[in-house]
Protein backbone atom coordinates (compact mmCIF):
# COMPACT_ATOMS: atom_id res chain seq x y z
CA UNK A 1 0.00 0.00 0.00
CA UNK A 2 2.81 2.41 0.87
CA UNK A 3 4.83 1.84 -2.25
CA UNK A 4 1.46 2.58 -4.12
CA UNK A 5 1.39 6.11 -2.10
CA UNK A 6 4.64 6.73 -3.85
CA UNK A 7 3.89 5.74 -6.93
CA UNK A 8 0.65 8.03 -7.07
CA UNK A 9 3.07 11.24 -6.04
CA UNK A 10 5.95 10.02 -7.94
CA UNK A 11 3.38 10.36 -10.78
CA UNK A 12 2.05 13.74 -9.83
CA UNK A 13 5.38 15.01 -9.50
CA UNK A 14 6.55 15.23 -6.49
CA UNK A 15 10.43 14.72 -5.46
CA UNK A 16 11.78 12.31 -2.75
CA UNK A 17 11.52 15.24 -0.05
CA UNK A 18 7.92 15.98 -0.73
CA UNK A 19 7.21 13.01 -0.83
CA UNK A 20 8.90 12.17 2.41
CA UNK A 21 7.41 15.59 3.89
CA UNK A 22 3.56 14.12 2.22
CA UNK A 23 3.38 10.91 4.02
CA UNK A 24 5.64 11.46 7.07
CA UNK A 25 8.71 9.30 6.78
CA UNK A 26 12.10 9.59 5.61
CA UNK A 27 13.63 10.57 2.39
CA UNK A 28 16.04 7.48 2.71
CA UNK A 29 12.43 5.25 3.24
CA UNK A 30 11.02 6.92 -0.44
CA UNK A 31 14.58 5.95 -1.78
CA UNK A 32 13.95 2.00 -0.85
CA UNK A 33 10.51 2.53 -1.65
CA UNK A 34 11.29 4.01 -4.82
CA UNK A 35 13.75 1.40 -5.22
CA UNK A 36 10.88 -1.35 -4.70
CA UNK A 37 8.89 -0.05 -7.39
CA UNK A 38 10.95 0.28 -9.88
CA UNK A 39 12.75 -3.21 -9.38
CA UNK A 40 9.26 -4.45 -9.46
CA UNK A 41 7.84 -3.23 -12.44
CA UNK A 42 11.04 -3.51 -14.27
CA UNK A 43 11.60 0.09 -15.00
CA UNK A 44 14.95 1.66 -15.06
CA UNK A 45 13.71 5.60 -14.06
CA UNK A 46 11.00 7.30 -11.95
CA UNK A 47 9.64 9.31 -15.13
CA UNK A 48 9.06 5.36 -16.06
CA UNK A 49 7.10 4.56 -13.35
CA UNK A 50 5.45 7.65 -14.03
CA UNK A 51 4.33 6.87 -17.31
CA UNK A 52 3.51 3.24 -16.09
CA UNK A 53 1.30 4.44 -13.24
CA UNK A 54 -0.72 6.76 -15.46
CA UNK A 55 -1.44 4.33 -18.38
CA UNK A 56 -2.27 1.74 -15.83
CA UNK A 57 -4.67 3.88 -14.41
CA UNK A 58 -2.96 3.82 -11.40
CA UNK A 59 -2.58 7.82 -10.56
CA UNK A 60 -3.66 10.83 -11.92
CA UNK A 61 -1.84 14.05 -12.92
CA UNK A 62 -4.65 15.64 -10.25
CA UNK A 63 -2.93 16.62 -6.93
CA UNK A 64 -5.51 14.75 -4.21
């Protein structure tokens, strides 16, 4: 669920430290998470998992 949270504001834009700052952990904890994802779905890049999140349906560009 958390890496999910990070995928949504990786797609919306945001950068490790508002991320961190959004959801109230550490920017070293978005780095793993970040890390997760990516290893997960194979990508090499955030922008990447951007895209990916965004065709999947999985984020929007809309802040929440």
């Amino acid at each position: 669920p958390r890496e999910m949270e990070v995928l949504r504001l990786i797609a919306q834009g945001y950068e490790n430290k508002e991320i961190a700052d959004e959801l109230v952990i550490s920017e070293a904890t978005v780095r793993t998470h970040v890390s997760n994802i990516l290893g997960k779905l194979h990508l090499a890049t955030r922008t990447q998992a951007a895209l990916y999140a965004l065709r999947e349906g999985l984020a929007s560009l809309d802040k929440e």
